[in-house]
PDB file of N, CA and C in Angstrom:
ATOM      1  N   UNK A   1     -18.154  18.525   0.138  1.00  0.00           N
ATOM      2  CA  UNK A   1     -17.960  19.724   0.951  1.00  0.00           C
ATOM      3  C   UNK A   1     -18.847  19.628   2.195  1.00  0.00           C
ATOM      4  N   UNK A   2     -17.894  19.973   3.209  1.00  0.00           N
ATOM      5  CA  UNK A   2     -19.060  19.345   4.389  1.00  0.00           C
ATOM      6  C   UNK A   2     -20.225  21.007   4.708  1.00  0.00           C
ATOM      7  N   UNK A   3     -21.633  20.823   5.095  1.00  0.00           N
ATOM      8  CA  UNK A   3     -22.526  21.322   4.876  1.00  0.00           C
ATOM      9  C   UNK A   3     -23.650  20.943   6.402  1.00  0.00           C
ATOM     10  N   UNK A   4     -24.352  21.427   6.609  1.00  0.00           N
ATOM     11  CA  UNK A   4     -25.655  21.220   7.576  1.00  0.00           C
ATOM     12  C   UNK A   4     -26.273  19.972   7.124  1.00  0.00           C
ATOM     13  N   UNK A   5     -26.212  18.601   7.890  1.00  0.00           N
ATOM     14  CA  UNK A   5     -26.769  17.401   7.631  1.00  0.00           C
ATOM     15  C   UNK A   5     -25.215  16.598   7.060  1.00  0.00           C
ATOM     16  N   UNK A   6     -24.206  17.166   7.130  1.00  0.00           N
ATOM     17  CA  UNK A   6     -23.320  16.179   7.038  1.00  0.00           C
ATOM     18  C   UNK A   6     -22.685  14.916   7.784  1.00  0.00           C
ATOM     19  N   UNK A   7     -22.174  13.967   7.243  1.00  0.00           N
ATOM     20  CA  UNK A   7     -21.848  12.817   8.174  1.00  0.00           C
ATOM     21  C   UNK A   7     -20.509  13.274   8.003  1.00  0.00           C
ATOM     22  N   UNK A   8     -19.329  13.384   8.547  1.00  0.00           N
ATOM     23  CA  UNK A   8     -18.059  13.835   8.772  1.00  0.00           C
ATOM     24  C   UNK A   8     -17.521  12.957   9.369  1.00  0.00           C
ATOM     25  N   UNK A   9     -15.929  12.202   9.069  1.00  0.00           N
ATOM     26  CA  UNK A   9     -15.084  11.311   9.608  1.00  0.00           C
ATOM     27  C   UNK A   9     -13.693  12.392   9.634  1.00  0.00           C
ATOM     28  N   UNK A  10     -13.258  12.127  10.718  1.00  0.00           N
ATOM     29  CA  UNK A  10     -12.164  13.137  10.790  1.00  0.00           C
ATOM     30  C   UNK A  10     -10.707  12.441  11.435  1.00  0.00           C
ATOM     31  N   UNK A  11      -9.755  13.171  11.525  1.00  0.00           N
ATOM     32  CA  UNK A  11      -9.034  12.394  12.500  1.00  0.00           C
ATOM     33  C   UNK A  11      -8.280  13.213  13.237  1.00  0.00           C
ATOM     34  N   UNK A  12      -8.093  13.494  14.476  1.00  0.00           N
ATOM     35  CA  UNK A  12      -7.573  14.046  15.321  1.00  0.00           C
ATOM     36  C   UNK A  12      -6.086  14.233  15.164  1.00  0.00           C
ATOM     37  N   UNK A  13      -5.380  15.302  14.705  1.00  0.00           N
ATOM     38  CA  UNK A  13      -4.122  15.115  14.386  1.00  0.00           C
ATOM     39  C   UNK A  13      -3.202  15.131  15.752  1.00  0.00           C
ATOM     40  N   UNK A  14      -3.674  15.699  16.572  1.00  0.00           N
ATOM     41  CA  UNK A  14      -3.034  14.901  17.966  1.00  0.00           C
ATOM     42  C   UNK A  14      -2.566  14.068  18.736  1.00  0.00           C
ATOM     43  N   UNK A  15      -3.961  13.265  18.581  1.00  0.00           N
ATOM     44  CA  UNK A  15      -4.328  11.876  19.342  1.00  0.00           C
ATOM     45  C   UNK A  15      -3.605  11.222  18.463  1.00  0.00           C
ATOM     46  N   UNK A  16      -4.758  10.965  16.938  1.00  0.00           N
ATOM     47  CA  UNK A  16      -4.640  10.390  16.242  1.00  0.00           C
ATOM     48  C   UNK A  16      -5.638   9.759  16.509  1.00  0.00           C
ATOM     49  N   UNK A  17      -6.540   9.549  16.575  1.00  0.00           N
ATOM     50  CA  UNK A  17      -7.615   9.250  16.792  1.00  0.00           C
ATOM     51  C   UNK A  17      -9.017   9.478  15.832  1.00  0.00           C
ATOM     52  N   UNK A  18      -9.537   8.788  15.666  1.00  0.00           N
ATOM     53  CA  UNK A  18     -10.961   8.584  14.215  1.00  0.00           C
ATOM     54  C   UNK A  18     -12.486   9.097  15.105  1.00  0.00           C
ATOM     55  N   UNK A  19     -12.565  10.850  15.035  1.00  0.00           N
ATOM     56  CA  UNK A  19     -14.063  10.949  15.332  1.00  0.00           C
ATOM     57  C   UNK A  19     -15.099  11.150  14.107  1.00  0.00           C
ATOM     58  N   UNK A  20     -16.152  11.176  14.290  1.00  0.00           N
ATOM     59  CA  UNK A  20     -17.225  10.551  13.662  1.00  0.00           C
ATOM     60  C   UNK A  20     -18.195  11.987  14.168  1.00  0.00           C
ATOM     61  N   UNK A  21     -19.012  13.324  12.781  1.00  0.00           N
ATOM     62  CA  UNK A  21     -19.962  13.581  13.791  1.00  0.00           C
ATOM     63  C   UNK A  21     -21.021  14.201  12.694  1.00  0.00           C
ATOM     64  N   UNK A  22     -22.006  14.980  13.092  1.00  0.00           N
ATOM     65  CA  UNK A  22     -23.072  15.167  12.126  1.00  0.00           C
ATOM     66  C   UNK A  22     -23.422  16.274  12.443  1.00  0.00           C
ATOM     67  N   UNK A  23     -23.238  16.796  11.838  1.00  0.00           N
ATOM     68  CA  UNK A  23     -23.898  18.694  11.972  1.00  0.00           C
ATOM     69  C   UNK A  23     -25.102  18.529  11.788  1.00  0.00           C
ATOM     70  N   UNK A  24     -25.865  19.033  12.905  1.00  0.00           N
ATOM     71  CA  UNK A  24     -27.462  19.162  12.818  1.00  0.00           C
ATOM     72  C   UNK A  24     -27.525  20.635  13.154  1.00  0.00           C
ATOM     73  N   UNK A  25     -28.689  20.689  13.451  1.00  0.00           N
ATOM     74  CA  UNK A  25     -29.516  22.432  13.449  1.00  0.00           C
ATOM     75  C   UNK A  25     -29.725  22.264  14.953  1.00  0.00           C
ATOM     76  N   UNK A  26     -30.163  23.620  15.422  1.00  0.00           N
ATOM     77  CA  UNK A  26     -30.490  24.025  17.165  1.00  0.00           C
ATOM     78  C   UNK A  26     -31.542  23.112  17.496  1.00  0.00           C
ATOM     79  N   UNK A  27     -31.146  22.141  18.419  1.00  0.00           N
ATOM     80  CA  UNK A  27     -32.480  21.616  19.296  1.00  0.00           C
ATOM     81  C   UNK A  27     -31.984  20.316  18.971  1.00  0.00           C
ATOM     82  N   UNK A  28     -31.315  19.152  18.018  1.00  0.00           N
ATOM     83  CA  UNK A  28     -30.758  18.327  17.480  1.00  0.00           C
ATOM     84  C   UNK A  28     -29.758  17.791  17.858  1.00  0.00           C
ATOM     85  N   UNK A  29     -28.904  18.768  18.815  1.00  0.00           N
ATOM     86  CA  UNK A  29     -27.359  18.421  19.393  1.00  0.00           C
ATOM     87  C   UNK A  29     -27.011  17.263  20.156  1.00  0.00           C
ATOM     88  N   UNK A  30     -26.334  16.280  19.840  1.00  0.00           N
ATOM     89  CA  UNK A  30     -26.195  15.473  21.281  1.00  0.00           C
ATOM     90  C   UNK A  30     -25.099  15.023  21.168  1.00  0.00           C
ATOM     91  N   UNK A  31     -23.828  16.187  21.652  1.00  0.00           N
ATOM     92  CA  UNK A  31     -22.615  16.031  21.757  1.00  0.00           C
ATOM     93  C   UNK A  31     -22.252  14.411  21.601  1.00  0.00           C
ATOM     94  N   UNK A  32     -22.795  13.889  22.943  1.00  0.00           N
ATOM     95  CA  UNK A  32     -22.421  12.178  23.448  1.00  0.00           C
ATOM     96  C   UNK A  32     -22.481  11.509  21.877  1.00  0.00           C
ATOM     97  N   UNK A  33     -23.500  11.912  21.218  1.00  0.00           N
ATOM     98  CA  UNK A  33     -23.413  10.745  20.223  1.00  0.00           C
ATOM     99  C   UNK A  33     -23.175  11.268  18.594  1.00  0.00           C
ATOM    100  N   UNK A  34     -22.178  12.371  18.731  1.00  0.00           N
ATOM    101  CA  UNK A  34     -21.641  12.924  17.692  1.00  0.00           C
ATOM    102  C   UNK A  34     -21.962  13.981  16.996  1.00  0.00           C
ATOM    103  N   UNK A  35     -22.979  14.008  17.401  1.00  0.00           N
ATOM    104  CA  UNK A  35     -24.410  15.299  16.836  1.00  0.00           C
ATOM    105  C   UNK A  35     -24.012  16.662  17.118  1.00  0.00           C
ATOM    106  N   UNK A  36     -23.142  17.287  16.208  1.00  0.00           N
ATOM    107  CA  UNK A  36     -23.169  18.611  17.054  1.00  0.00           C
ATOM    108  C   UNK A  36     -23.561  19.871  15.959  1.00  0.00           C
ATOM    109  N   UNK A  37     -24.329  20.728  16.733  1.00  0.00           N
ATOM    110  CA  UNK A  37     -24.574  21.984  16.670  1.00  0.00           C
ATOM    111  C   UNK A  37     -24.088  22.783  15.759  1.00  0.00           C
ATOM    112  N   UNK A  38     -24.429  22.706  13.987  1.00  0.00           N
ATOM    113  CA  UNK A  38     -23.289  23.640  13.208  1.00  0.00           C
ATOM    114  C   UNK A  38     -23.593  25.088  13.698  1.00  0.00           C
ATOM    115  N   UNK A  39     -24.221  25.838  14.425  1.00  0.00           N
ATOM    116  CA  UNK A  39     -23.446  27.180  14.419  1.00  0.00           C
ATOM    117  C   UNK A  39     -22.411  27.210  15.442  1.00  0.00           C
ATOM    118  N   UNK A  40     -21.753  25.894  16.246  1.00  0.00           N
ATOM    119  CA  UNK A  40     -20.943  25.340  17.175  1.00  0.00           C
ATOM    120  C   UNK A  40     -19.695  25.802  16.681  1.00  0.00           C
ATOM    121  N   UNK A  41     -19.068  26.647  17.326  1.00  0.00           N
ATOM    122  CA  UNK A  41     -17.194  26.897  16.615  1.00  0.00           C
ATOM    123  C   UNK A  41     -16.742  25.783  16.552  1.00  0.00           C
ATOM    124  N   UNK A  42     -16.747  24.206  16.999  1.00  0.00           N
ATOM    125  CA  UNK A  42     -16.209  22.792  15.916  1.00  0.00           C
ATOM    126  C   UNK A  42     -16.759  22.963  14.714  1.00  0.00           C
ATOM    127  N   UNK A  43     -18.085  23.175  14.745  1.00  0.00           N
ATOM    128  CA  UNK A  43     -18.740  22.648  13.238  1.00  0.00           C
ATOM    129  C   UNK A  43     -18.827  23.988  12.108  1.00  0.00           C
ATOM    130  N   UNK A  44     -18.339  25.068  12.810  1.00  0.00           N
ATOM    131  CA  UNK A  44     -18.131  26.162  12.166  1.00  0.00           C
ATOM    132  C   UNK A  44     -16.832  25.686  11.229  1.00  0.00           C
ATOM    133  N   UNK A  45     -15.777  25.448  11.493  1.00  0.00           N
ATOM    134  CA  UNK A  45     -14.406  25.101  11.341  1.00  0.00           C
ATOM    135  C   UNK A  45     -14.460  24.366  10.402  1.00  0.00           C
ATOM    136  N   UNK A  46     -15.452  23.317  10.549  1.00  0.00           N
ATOM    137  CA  UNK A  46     -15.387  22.635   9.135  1.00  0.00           C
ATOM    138  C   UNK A  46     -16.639  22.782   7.954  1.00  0.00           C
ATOM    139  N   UNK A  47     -17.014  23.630   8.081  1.00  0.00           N
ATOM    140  CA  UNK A  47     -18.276  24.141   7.120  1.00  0.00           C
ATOM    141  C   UNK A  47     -17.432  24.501   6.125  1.00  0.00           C
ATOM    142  N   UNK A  48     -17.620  24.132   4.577  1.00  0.00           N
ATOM    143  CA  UNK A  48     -17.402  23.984   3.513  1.00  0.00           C
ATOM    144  C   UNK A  48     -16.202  23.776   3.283  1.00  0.00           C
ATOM    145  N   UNK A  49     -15.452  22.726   4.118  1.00  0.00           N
ATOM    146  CA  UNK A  49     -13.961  22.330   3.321  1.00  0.00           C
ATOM    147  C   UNK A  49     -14.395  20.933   3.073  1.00  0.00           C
ATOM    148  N   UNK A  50     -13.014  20.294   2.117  1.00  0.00           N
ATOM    149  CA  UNK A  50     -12.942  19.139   1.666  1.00  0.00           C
ATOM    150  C   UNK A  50     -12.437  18.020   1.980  1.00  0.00           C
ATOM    151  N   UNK A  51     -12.570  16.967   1.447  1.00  0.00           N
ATOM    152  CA  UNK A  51     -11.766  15.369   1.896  1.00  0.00           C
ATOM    153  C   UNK A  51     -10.368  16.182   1.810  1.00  0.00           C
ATOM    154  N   UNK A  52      -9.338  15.184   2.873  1.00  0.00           N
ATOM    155  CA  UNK A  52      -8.205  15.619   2.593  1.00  0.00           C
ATOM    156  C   UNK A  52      -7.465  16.952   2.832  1.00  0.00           C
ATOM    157  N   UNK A  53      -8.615  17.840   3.520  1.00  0.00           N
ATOM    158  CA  UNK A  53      -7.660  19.375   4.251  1.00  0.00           C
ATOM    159  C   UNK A  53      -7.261  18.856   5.353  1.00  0.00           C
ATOM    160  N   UNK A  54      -6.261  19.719   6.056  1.00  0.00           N
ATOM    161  CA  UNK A  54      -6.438  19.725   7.430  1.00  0.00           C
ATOM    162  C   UNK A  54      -6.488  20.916   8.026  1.00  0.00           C
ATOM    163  N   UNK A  55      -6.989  20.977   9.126  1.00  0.00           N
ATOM    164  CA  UNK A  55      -7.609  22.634   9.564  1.00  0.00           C
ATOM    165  C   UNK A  55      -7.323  22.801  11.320  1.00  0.00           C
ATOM    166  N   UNK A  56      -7.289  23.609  11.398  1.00  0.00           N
ATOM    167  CA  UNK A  56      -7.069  24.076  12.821  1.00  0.00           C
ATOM    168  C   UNK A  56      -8.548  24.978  13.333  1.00  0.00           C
ATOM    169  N   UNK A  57      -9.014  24.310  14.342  1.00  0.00           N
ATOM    170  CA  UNK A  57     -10.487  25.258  14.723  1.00  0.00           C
ATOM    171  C   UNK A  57      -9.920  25.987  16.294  1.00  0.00           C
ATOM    172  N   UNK A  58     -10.360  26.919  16.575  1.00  0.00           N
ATOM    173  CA  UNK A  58     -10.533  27.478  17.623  1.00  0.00           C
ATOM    174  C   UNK A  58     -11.375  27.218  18.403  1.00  0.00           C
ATOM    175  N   UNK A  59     -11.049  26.985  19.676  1.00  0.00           N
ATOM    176  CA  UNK A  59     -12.460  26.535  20.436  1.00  0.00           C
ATOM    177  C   UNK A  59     -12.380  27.242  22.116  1.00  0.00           C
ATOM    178  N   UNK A  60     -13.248  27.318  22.480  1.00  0.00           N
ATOM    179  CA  UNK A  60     -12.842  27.903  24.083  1.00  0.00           C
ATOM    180  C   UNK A  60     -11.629  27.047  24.804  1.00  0.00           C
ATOM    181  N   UNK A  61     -11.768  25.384  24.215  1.00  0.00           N
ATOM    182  CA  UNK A  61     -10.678  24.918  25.279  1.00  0.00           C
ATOM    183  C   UNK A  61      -9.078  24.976  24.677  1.00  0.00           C
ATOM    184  N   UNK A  62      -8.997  25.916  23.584  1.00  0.00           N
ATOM    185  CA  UNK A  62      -7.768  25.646  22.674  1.00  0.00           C
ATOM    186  C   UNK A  62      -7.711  25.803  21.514  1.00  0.00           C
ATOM    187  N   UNK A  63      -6.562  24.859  20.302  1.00  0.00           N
ATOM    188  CA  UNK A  63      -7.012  24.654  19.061  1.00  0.00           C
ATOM    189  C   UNK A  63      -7.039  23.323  18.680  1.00  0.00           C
ATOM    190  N   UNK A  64      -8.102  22.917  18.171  1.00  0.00           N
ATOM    191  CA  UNK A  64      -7.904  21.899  17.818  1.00  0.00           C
ATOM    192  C   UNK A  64      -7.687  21.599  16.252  1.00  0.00           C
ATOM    193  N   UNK A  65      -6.999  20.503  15.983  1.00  0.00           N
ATOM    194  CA  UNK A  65      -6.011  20.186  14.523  1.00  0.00           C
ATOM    195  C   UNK A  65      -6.882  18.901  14.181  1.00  0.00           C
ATOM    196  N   UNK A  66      -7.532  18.844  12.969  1.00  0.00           N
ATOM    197  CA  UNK A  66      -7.851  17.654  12.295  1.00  0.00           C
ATOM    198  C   UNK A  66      -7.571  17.905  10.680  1.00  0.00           C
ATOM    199  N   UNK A  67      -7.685  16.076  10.271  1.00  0.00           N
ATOM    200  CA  UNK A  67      -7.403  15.921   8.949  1.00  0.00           C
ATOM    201  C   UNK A  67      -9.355  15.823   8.126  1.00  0.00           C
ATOM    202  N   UNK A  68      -9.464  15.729   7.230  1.00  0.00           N
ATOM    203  CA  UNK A  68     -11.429  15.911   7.144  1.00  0.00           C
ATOM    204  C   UNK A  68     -11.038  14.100   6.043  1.00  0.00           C
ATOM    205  N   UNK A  69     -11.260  13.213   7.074  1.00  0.00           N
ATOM    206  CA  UNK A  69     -11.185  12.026   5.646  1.00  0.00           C
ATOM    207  C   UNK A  69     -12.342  10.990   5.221  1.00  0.00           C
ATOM    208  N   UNK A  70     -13.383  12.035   5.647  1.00  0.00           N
ATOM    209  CA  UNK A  70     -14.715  11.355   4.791  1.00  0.00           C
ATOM    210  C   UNK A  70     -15.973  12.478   5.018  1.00  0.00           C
ATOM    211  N   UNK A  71     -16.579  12.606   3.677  1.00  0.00           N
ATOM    212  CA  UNK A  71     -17.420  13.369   3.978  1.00  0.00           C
ATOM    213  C   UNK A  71     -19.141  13.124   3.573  1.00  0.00           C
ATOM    214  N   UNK A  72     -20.002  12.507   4.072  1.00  0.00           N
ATOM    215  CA  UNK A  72     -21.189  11.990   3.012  1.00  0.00           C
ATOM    216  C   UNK A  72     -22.381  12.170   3.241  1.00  0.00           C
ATOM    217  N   UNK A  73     -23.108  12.343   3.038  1.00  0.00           N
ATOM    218  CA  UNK A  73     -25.131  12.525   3.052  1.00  0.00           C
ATOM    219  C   UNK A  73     -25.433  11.670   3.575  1.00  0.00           C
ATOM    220  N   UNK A  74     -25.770  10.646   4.374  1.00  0.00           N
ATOM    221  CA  UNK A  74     -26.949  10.043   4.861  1.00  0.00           C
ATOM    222  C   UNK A  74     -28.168  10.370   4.507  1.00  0.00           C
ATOM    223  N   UNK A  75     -28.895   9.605   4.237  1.00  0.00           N
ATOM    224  CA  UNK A  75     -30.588   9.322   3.530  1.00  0.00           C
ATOM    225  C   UNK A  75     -31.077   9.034   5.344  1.00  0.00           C
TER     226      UNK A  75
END
């Protein structure tokens, strides 16, 4: 279940395309290298779903559609 400190693989049901990102806490963010901001409406969107949903988030630029196909802890 993805959570604060998650590593998240997703896939853009649009593109189709494989992003990669990590919910960190305020001060931690660095969009460029995947790091984003869970009280962020992306990382809101996927706070506590599972491998294998797909979800629609709201965002200022639209909606965006992904599939969630990896979800894991990093040490």
């Amino acid at each position: 279940e993805v959570a604060l400190g998650a590593t998240i693989v997703v896939k853009d049901l649009k593109s189709g395309d494989r992003e990669t990102y990590v919910l960190v806490g305020a001060g931690e963010e660095d969009f460029d290298a995947g790091r984003i901001n869970v009280a962020s409406p992306l990382a809101q969107g996927f706070l506590g779903r599972k491998v294998g949903e797909k979800i629609s988030i709201d965002v200022p630029a639209g909606t965006l559609k992904y599939e969630i196909l990896e979800v894991r802890f990093d040490d």
